[in-house]
N, C-alpha and C. Protein backbone atom coordinates (compact mmCIF):
# COMPACT_ATOMS: atom_id res chain seq x y z
N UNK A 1 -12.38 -23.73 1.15
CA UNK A 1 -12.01 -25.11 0.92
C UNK A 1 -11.57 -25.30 -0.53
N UNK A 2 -10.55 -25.72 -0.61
CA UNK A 2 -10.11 -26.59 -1.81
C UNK A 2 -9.79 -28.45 -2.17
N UNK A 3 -11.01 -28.19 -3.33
CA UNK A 3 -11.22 -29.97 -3.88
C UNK A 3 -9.74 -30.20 -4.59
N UNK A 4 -9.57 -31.25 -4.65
CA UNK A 4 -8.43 -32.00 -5.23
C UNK A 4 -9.39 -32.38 -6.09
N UNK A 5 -8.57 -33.09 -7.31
CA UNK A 5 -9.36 -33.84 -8.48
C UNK A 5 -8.52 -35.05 -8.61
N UNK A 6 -8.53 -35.56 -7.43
CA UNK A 6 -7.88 -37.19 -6.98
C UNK A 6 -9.15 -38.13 -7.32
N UNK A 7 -8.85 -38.74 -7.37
CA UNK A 7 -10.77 -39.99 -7.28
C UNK A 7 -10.76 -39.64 -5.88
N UNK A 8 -10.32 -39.55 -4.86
CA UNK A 8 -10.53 -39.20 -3.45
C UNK A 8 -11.50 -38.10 -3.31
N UNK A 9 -11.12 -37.47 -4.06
CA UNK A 9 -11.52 -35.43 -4.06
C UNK A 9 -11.39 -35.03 -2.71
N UNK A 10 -10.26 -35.16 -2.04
CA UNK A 10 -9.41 -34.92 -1.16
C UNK A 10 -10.15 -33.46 -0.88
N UNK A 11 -10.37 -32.84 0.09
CA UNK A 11 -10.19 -31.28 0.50
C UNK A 11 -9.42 -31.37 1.64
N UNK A 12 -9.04 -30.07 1.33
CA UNK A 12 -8.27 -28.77 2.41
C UNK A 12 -8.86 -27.69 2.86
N UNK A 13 -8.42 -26.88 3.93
CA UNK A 13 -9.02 -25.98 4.20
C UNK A 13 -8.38 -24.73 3.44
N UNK A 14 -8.11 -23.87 3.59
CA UNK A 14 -7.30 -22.40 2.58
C UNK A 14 -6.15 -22.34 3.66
N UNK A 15 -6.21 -22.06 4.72
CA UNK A 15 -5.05 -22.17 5.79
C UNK A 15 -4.41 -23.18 5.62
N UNK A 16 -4.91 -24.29 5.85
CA UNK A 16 -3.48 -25.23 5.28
C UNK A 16 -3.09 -25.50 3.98
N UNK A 17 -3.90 -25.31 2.97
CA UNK A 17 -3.62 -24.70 1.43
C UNK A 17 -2.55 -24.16 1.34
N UNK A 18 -2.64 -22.89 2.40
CA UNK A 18 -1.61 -21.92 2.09
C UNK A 18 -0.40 -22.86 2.83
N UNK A 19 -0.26 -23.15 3.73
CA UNK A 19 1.12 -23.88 4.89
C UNK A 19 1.17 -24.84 3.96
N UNK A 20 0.71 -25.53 3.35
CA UNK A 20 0.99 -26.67 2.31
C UNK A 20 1.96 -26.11 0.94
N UNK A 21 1.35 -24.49 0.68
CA UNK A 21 1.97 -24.12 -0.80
C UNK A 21 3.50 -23.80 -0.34
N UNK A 22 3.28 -22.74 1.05
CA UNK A 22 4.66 -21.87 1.31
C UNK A 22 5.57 -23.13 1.64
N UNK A 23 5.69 -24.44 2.67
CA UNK A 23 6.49 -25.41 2.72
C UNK A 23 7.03 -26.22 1.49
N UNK A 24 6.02 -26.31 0.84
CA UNK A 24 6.98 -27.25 -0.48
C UNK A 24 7.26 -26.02 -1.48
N UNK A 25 7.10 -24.43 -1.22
CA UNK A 25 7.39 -24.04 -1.87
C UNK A 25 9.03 -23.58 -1.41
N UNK A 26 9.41 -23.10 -0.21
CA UNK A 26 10.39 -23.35 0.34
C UNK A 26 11.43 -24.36 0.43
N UNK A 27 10.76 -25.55 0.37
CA UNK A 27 11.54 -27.04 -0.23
C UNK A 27 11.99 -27.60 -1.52
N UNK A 28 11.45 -26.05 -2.43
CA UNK A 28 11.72 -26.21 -3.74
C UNK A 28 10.87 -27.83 -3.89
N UNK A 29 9.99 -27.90 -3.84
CA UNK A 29 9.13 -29.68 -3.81
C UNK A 29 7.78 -29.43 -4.73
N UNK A 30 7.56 -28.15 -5.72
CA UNK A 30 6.91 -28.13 -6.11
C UNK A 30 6.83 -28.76 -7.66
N UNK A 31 6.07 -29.38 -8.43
CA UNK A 31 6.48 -30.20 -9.37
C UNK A 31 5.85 -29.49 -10.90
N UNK A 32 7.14 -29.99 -12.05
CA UNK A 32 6.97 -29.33 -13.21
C UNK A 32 6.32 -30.26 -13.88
N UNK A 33 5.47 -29.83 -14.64
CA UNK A 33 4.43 -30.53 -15.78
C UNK A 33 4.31 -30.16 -16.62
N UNK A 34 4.55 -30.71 -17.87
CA UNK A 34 4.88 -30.03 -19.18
C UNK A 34 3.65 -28.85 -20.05
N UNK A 35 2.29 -29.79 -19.07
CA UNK A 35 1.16 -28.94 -19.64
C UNK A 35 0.32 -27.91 -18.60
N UNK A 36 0.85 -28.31 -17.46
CA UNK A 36 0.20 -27.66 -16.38
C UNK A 36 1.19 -26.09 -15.87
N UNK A 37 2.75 -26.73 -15.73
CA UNK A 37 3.43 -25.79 -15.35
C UNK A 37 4.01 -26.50 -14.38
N UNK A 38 4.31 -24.97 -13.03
CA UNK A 38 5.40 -25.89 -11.56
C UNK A 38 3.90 -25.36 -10.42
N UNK A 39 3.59 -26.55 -10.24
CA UNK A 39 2.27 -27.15 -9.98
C UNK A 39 2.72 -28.44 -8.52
N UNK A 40 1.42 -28.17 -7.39
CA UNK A 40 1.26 -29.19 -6.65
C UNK A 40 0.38 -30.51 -6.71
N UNK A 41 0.71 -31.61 -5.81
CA UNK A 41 -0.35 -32.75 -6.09
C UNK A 41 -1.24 -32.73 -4.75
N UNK A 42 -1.80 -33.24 -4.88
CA UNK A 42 -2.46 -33.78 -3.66
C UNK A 42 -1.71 -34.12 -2.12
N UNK A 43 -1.35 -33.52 -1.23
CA UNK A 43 -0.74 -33.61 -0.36
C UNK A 43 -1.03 -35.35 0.29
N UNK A 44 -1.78 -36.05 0.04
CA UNK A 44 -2.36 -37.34 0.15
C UNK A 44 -1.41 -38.37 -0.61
N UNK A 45 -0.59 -37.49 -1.79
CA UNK A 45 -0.08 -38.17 -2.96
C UNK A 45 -0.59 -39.01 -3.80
N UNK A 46 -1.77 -38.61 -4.38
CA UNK A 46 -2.79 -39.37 -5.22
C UNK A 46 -2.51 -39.14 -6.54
N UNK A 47 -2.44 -39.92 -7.47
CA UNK A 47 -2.14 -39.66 -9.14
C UNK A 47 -2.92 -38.84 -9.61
N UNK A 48 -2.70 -38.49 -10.67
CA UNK A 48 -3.67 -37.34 -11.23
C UNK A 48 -4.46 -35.97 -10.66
N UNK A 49 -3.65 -35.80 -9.78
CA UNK A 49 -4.00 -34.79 -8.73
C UNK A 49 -3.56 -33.31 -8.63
N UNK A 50 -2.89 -33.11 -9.85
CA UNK A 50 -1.72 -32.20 -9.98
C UNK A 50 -3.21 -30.46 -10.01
N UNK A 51 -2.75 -29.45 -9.18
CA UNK A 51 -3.34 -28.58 -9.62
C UNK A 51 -3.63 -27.45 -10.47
N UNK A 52 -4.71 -27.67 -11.46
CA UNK A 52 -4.05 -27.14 -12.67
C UNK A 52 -5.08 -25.33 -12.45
N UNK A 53 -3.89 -24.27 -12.79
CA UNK A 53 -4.04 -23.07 -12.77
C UNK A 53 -3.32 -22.12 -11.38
N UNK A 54 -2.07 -21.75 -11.99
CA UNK A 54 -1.36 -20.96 -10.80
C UNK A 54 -2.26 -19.81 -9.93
N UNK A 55 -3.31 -19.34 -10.44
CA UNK A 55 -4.40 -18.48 -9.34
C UNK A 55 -4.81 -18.79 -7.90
N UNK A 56 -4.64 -20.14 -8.85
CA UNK A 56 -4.54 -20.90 -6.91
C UNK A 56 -3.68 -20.60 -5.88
N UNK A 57 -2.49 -20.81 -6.46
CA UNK A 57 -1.31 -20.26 -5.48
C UNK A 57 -0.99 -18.66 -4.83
N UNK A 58 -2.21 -18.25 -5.64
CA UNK A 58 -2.06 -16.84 -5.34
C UNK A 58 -2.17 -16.32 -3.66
N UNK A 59 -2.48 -17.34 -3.10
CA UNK A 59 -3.14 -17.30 -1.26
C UNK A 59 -2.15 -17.20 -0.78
N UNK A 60 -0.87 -17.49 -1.35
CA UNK A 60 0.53 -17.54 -0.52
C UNK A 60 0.93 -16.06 -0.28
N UNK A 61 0.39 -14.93 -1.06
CA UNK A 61 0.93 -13.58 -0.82
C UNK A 61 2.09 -13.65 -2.34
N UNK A 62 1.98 -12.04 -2.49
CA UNK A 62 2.40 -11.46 -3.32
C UNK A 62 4.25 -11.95 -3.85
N UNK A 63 4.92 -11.80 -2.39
CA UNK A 63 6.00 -11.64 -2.79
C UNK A 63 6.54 -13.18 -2.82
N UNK A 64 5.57 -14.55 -2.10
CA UNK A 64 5.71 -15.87 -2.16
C UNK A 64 5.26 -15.98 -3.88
N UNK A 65 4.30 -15.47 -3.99
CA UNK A 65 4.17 -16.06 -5.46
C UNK A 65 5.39 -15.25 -6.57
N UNK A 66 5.58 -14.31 -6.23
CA UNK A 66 6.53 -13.72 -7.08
C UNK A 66 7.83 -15.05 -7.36
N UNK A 67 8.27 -15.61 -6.17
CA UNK A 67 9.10 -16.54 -5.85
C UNK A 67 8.69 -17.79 -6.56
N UNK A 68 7.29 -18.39 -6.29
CA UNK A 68 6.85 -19.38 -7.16
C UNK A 68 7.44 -19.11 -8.98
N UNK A 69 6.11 -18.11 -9.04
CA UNK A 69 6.74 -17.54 -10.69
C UNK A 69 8.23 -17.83 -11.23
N UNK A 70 8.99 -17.31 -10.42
CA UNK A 70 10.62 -17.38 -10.41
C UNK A 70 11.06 -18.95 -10.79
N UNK A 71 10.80 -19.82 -8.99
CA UNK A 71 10.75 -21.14 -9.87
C UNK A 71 10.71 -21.70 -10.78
N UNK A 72 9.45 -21.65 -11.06
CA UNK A 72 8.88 -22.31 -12.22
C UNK A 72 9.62 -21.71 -13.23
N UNK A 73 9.81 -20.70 -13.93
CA UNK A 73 10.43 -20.29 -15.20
C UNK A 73 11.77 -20.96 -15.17
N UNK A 74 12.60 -21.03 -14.07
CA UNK A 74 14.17 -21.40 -13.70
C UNK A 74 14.08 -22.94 -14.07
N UNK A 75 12.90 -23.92 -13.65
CA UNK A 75 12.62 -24.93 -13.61
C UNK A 75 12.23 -25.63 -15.53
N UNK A 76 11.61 -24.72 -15.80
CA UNK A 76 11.38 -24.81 -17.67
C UNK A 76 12.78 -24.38 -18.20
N UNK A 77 13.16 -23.18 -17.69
CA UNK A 77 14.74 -23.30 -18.73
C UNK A 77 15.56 -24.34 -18.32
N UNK A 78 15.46 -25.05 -17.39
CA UNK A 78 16.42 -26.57 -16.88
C UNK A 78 15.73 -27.39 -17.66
N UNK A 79 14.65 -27.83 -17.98
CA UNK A 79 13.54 -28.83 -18.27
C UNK A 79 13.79 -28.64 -19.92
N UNK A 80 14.18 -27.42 -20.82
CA UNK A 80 14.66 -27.57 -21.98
C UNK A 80 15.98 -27.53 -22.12
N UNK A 81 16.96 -27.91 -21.68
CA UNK A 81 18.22 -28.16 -22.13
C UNK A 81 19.23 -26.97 -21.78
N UNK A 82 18.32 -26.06 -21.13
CA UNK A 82 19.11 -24.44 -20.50
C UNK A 82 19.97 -24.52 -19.34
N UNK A 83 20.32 -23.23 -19.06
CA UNK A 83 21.38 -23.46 -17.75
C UNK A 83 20.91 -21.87 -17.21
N UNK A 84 20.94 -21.80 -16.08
CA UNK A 84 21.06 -20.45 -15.27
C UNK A 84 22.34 -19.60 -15.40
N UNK A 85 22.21 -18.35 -15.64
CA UNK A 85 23.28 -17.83 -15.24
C UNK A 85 24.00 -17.61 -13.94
N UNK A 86 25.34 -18.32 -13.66
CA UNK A 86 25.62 -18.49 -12.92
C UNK A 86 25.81 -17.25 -11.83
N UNK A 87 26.40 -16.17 -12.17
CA UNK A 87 26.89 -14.91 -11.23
C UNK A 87 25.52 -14.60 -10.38
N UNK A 88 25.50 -14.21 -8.75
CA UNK A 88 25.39 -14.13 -8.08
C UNK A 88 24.04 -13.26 -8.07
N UNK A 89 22.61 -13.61 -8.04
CA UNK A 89 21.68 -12.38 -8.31
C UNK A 89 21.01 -12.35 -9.24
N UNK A 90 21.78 -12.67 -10.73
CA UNK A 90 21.66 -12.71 -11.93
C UNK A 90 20.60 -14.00 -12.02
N UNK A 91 21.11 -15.10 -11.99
CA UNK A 91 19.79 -16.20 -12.67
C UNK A 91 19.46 -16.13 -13.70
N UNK A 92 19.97 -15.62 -14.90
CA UNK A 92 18.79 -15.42 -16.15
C UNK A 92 18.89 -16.66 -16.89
N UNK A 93 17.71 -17.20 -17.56
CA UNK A 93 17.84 -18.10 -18.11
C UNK A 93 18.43 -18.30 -19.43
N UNK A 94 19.23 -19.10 -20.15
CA UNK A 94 20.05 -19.33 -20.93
C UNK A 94 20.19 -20.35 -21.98
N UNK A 95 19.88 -20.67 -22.82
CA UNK A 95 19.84 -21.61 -23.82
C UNK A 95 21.23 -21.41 -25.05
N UNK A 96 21.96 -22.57 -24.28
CA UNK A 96 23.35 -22.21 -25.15
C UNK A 96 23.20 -22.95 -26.47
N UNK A 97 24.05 -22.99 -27.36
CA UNK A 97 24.05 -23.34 -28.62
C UNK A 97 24.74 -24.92 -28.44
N UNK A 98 24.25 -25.62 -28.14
CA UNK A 98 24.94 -27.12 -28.37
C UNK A 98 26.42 -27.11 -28.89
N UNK A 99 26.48 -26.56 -30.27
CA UNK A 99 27.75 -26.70 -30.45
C UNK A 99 28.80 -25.41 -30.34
N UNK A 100 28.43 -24.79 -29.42
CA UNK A 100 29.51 -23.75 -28.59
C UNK A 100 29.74 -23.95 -27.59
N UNK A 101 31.05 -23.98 -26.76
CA UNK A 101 31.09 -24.15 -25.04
C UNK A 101 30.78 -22.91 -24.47
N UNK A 102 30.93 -21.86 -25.18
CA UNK A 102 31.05 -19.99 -24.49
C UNK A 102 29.72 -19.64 -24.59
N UNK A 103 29.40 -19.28 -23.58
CA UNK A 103 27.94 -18.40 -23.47
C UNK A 103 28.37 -17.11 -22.47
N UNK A 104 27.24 -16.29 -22.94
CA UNK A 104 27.68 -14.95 -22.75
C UNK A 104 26.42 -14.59 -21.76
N UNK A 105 25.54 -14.05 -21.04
CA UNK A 105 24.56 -13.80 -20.20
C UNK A 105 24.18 -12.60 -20.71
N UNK A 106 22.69 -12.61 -21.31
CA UNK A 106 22.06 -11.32 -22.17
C UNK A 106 21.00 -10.34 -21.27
N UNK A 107 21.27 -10.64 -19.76
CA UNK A 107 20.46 -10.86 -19.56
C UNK A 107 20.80 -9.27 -17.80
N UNK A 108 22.09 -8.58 -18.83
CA UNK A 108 22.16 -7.04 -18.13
C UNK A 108 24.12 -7.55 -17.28
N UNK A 109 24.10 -8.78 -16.86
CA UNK A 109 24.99 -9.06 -15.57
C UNK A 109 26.38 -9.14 -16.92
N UNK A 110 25.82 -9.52 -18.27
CA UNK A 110 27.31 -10.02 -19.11
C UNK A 110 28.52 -10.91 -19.01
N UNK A 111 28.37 -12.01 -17.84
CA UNK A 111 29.03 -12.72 -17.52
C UNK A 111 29.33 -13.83 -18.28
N UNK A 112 30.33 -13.81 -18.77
CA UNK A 112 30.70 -14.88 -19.75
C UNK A 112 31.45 -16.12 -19.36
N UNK A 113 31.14 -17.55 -19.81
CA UNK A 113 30.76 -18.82 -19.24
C UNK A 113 31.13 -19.57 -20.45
N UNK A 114 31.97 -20.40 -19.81
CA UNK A 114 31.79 -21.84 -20.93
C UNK A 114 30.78 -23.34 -20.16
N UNK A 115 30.62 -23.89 -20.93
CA UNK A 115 29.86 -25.06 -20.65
C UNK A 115 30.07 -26.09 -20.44
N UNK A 116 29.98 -27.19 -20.01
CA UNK A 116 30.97 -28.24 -20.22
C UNK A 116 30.06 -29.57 -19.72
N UNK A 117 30.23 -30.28 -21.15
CA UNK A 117 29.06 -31.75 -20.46
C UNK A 117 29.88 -32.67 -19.78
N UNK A 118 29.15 -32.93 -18.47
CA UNK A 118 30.03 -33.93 -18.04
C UNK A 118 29.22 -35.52 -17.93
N UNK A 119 29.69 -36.38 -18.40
CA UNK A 119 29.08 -37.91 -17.67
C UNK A 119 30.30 -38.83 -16.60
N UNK A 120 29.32 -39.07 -15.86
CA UNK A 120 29.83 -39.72 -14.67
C UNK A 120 29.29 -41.06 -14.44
N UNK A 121 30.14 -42.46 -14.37
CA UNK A 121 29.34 -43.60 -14.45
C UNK A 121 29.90 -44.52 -13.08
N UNK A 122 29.31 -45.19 -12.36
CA UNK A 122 30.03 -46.02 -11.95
C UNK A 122 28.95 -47.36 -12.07
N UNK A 123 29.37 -48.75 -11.42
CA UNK A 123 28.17 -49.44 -11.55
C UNK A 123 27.06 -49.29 -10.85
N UNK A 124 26.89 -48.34 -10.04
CA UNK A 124 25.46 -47.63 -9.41
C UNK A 124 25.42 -46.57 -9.88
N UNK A 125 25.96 -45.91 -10.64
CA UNK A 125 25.34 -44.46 -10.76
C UNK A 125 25.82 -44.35 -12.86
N UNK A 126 25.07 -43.60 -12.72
CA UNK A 126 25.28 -43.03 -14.52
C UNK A 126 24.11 -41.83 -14.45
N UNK A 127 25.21 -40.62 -14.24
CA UNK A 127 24.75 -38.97 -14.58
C UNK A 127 25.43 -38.75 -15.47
N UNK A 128 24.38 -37.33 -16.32
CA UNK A 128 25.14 -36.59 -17.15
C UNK A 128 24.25 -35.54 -16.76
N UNK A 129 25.34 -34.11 -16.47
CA UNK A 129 24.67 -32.98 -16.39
C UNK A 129 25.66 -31.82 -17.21
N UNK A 130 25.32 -30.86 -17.37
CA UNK A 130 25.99 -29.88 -17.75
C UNK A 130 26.41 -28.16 -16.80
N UNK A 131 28.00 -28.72 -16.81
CA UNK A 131 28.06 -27.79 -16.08
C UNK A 131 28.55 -26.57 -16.07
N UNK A 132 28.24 -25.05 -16.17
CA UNK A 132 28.69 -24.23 -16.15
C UNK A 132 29.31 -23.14 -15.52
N UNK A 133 30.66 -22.68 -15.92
CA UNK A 133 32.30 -22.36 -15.59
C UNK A 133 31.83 -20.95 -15.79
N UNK A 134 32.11 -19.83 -14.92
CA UNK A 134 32.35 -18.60 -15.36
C UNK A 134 33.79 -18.26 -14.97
N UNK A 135 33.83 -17.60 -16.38
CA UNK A 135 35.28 -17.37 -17.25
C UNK A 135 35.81 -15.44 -16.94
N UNK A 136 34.58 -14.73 -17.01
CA UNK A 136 34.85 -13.41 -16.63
C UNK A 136 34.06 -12.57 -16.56
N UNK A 137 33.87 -11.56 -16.15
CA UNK A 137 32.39 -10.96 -16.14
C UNK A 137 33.09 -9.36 -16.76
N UNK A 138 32.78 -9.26 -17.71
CA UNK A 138 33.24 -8.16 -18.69
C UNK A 138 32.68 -6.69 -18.56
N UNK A 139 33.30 -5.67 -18.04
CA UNK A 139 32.73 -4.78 -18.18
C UNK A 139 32.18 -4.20 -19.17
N UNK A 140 31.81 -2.78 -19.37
CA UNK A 140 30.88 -2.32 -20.32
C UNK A 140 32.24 -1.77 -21.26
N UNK A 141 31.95 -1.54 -22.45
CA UNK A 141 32.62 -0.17 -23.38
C UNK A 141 34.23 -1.84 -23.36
N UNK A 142 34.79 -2.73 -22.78
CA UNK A 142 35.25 -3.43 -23.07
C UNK A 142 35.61 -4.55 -24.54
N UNK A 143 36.65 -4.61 -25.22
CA UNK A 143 36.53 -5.51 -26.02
C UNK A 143 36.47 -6.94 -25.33
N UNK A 144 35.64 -7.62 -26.44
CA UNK A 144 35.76 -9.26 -26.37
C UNK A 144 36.88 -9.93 -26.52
C-alpha cells in the first residue's frame, strides 16, 4: 500500500500504483516540479499531493522507468529555456545561446539547427514557442 500525503492520505494498493504510474506515464501526464522533479499527484487530484522521491516509481519495471528518467530530463531541458534535438533517435538536450539562431547537437548525431522564436496572437490565443529547423546533419572529417 501506498499513502498519499493529501489531508485525505488517500491509499492505493501497489497494483494499481503501478497501472496508475505506466498510464499517465504513457500519456506523458506525469507532472514537473521544480523541487520534486517529473512526479505524480494523487490520482483523487488533491493539492499538495505530489510524490516526492522517484524510488517509488521504480514498481513500473526497469525499462518503464528507464522511460520515466528519459521524460523527466527532456521535460527540465524544456522547463529551462532548451530545445531537443530534433533528428530522429537523437533527443539530446540542448541549451542554445539566446543570441545565436545555429545550434549544433553535441550530443554524437551533429545535426545542425537554427532556432527560431515564434509569437502567435490572435484575440483568443497569444503563444510564443521556439522552434527548431534542421539545416543539415554533417558528416564526420567534414568542414563547417
Amino acid at each position: 500500500m501506498l499513502v498519499f500525503t493529501c489531508s485525505s492520505s488517500h491509499v492505493i494498493c501497489l497494483e494499481c500504483f503501478e497501472q496508475y504510474c505506466n498510464s499517465r506515464l504513457n500519456e506523458r501526464r506525469f507532472v514537473f516540479n521544480e523541487r520534486i522533479g517529473y512526479t505524480l499527484p494523487c490520482p483523487a487530484g488533491c493539492e499538495n499531493s505530489l510524490i516526492d522521491g522517484t524510488h517509488h516509481f521504480k514498481i513500473i519495471g526497469k525499462e518503464q522507468y528507464q522511460r520515466l528518467l528519459r521524460f523527466g530530463a527532456e521535460e527540465y531541458v524544456l522547463s529551462t529555456g532548451g530545445v531537443l534535438c530534433p533528428q530522429p533517435g537523437c533527443g539530446m538536450g540542448l541549451l542554445p545561446d539566446p543570441s545565436c539562431r545555429r545550434i549544433q547537437c553535441t550530443g554524437g548525431c551533429e545535426v545542425t539547427a537554427i532556432t527560431v522564436h515564434l509569437h502567435y496572437m490572435t484575440p483568443l490565443i497569444n503563444v510564443s514557442f521556439l522552434l527548431v529547423c534542421v539545416l543539415s546533419r554533417l558528416s564526420p572529417g567534414v568542414p563547417h
